[in-house]
Protein backbone atom coordinates (compact mmCIF):
# COMPACT_ATOMS: atom_id res chain seq x y z
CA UNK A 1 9.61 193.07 69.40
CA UNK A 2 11.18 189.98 68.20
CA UNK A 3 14.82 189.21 68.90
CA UNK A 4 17.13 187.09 66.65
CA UNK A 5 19.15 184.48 68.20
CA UNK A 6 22.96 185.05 68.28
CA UNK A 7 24.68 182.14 66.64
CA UNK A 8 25.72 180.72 69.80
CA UNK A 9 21.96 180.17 70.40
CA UNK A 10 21.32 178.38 67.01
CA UNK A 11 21.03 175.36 65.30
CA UNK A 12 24.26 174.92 63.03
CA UNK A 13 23.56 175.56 59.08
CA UNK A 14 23.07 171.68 58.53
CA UNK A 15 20.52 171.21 60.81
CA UNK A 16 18.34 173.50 59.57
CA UNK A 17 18.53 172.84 55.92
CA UNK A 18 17.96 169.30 57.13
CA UNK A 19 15.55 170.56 59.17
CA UNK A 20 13.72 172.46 56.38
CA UNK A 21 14.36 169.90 53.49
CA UNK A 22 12.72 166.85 55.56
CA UNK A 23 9.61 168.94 56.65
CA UNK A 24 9.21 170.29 52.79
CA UNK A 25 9.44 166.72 51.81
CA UNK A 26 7.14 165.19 54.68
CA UNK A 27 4.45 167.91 52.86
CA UNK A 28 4.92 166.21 49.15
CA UNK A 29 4.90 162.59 50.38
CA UNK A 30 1.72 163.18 52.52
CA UNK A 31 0.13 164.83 49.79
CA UNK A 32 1.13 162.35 47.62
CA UNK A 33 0.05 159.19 48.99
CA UNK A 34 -3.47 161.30 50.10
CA UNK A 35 -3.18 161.24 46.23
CA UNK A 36 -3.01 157.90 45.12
CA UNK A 37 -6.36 156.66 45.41
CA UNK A 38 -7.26 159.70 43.19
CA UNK A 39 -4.50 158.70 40.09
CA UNK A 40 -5.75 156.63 37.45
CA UNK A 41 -4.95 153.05 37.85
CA UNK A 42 -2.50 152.86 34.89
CA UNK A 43 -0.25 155.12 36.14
CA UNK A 44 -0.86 154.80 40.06
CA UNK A 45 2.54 152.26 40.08
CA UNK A 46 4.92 154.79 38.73
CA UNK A 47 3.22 157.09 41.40
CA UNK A 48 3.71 154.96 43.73
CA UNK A 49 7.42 154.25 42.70
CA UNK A 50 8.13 157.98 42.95
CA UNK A 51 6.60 158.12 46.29
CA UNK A 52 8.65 154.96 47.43
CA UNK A 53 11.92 156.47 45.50
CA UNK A 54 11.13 159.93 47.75
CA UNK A 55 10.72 158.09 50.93
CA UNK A 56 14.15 156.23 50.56
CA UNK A 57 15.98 159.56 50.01
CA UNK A 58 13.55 161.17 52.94
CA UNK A 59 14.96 158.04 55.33
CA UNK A 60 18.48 158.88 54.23
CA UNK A 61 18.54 162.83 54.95
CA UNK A 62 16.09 161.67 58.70
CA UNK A 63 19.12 159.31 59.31
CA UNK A 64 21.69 161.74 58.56
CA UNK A 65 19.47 163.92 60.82
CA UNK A 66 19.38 161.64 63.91
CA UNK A 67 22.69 161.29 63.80
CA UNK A 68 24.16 164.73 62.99
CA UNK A 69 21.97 165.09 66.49
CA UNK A 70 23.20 162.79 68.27
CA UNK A 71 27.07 164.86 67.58
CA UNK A 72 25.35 168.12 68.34
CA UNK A 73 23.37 169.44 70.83
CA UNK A 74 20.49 171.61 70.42
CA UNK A 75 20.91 174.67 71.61
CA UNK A 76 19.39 175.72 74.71
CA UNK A 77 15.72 176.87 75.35
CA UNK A 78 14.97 180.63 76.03
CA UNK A 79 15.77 181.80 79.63
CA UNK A 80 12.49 181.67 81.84
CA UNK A 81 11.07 178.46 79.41
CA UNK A 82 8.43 176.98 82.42
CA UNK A 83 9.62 173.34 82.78
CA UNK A 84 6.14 172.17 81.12
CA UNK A 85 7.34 173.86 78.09
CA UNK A 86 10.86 171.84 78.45
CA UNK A 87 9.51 168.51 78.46
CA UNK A 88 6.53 168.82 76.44
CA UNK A 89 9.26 169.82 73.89
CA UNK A 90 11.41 166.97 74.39
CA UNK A 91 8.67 164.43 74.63
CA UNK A 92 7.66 166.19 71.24
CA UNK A 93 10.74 165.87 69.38
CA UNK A 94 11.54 162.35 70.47
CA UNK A 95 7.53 161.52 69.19
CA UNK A 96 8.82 163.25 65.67
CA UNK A 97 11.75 161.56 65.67
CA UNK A 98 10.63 157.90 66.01
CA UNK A 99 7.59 158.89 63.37
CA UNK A 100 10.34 159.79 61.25
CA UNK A 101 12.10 156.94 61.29
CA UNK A 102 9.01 154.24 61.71
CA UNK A 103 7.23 155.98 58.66
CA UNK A 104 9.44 155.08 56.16
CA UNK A 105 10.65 151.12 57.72
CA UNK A 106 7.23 150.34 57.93
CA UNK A 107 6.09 152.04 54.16
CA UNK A 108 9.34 149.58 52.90
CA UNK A 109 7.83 146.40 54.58
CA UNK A 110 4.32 147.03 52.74
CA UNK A 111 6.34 148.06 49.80
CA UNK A 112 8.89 144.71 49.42
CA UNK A 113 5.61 142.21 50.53
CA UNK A 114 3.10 143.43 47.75
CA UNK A 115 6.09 142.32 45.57
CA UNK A 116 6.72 145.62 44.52
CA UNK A 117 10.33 146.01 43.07
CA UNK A 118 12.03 149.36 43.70
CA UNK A 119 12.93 151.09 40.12
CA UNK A 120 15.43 153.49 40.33
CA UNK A 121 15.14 153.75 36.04
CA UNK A 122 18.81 152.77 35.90
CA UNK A 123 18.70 149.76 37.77
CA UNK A 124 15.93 147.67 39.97
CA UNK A 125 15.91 145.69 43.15
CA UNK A 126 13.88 143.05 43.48
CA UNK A 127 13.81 141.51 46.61
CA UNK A 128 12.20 138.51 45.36
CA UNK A 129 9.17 138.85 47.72
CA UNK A 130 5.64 136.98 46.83
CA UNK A 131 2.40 139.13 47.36
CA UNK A 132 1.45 138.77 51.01
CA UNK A 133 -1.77 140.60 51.38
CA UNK A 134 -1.23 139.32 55.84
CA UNK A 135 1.74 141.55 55.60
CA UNK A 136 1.15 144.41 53.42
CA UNK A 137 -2.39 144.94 54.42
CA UNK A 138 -1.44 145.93 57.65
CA UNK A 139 1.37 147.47 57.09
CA UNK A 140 0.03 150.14 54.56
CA UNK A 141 -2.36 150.61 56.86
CA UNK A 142 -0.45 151.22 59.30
CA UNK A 143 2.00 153.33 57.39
CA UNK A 144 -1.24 155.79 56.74
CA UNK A 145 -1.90 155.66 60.71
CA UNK A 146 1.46 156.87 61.41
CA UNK A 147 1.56 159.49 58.25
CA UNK A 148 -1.47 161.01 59.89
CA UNK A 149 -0.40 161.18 63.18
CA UNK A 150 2.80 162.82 62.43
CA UNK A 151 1.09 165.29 60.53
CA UNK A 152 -0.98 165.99 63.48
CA UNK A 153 2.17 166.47 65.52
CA UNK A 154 3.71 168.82 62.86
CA UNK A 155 0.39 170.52 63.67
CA UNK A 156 1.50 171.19 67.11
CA UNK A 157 5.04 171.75 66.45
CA UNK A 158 4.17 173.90 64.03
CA UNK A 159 1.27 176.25 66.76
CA UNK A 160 4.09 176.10 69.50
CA UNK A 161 6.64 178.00 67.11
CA UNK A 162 4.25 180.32 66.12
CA UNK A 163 3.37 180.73 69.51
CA UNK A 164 6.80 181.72 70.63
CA UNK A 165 7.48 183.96 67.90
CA UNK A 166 4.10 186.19 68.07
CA UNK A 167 3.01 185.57 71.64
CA UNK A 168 6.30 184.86 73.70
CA UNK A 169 8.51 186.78 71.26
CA UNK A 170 11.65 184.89 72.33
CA UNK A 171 13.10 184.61 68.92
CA UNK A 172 12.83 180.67 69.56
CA UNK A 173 12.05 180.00 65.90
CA UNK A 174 14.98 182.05 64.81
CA UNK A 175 16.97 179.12 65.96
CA UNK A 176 16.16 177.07 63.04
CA UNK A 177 15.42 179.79 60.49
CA UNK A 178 18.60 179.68 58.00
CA UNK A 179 20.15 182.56 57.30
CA UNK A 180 21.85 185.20 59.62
């Protein structure tokens, strides 16, 4: 039978909606930039924009993330968690952590040096940037590397929380699910 967490054994309400929000939103920007090479060139910028426009507002709510963290401990792991299970899930949220925040820094850097300007329709910011194919190249490319590989590890987040909740029944994902 699976047992809810009390709220003593939870994340607070702000770290799961973050929690929640940022993983919805890793989903649409993956699947959006698996997208672009798909979109029409005419209106592949103004994709691009929104995915750029998305990924500033996705940095924002990972930074506000990081640091609401930083102020507030996770709760503790279910009694009897084998210590492999405690640091594979450290070493695993520290891994999504820096993906996070190196995902967007390095999508910006290919973003500014293929003299892209950032168009938030009321205003732009132009950063006055020529095209530098030595720095964007690589950048985008590795921007892709590192989209791919966090999805991977949301793969494995994602089988480790099902795993507790239908094979360990610990109530372990309960901790993040809002609500009650």
């Amino acid at each position: 039978m699976h047992t809810k967490s009390s709220g003593a054994e939870r994340y607070t309400r702000l770290s799961q909606w973050l929690h929640w929000l940022i993983a919805l939103m890793v989903f649409i920007m993956f699947a959006l930039g698996l997208a672009f090479d798909s979109i029409p060139r005419a209106a592949r910028l103004w994709w691009i924009n929104l995915h750029t426009t998305f990924g500033l507002v996705f940095f924002a709510l990972v930074l506000l993330r990081v640091f609401w963290r930083m102020g507030h401990a996770p709760p503790p792991l279910p009694a009897g968690s084998n210590p492999f299970v405690r640091k594979s899930s450290t070493v695993m949220h520290y891994l999504l952590y820096v993906l996070l925040i190196a995902i967007p820094i390095v999508g910006i850097v290919a973003y500014i040096w293929h003299a892209r300007v950032f168009d938030f329709g009321i205003f732009k910011l132009d950063f006055g940037v020529t095209n530098t194919k030595s720095i964007y190249d690589p950048a985008e490319a590795l921007h892709k590397y590192l989209a791919f590989s966090l999805i991977g590890l949301v793969a494995v987040h994602l089988l480790a929380a099902l795993w507790h909740h239908f094979i360990k029944r610990d109530g372990l994902l309960w901790r993040m699910w809002p609500g009650r």
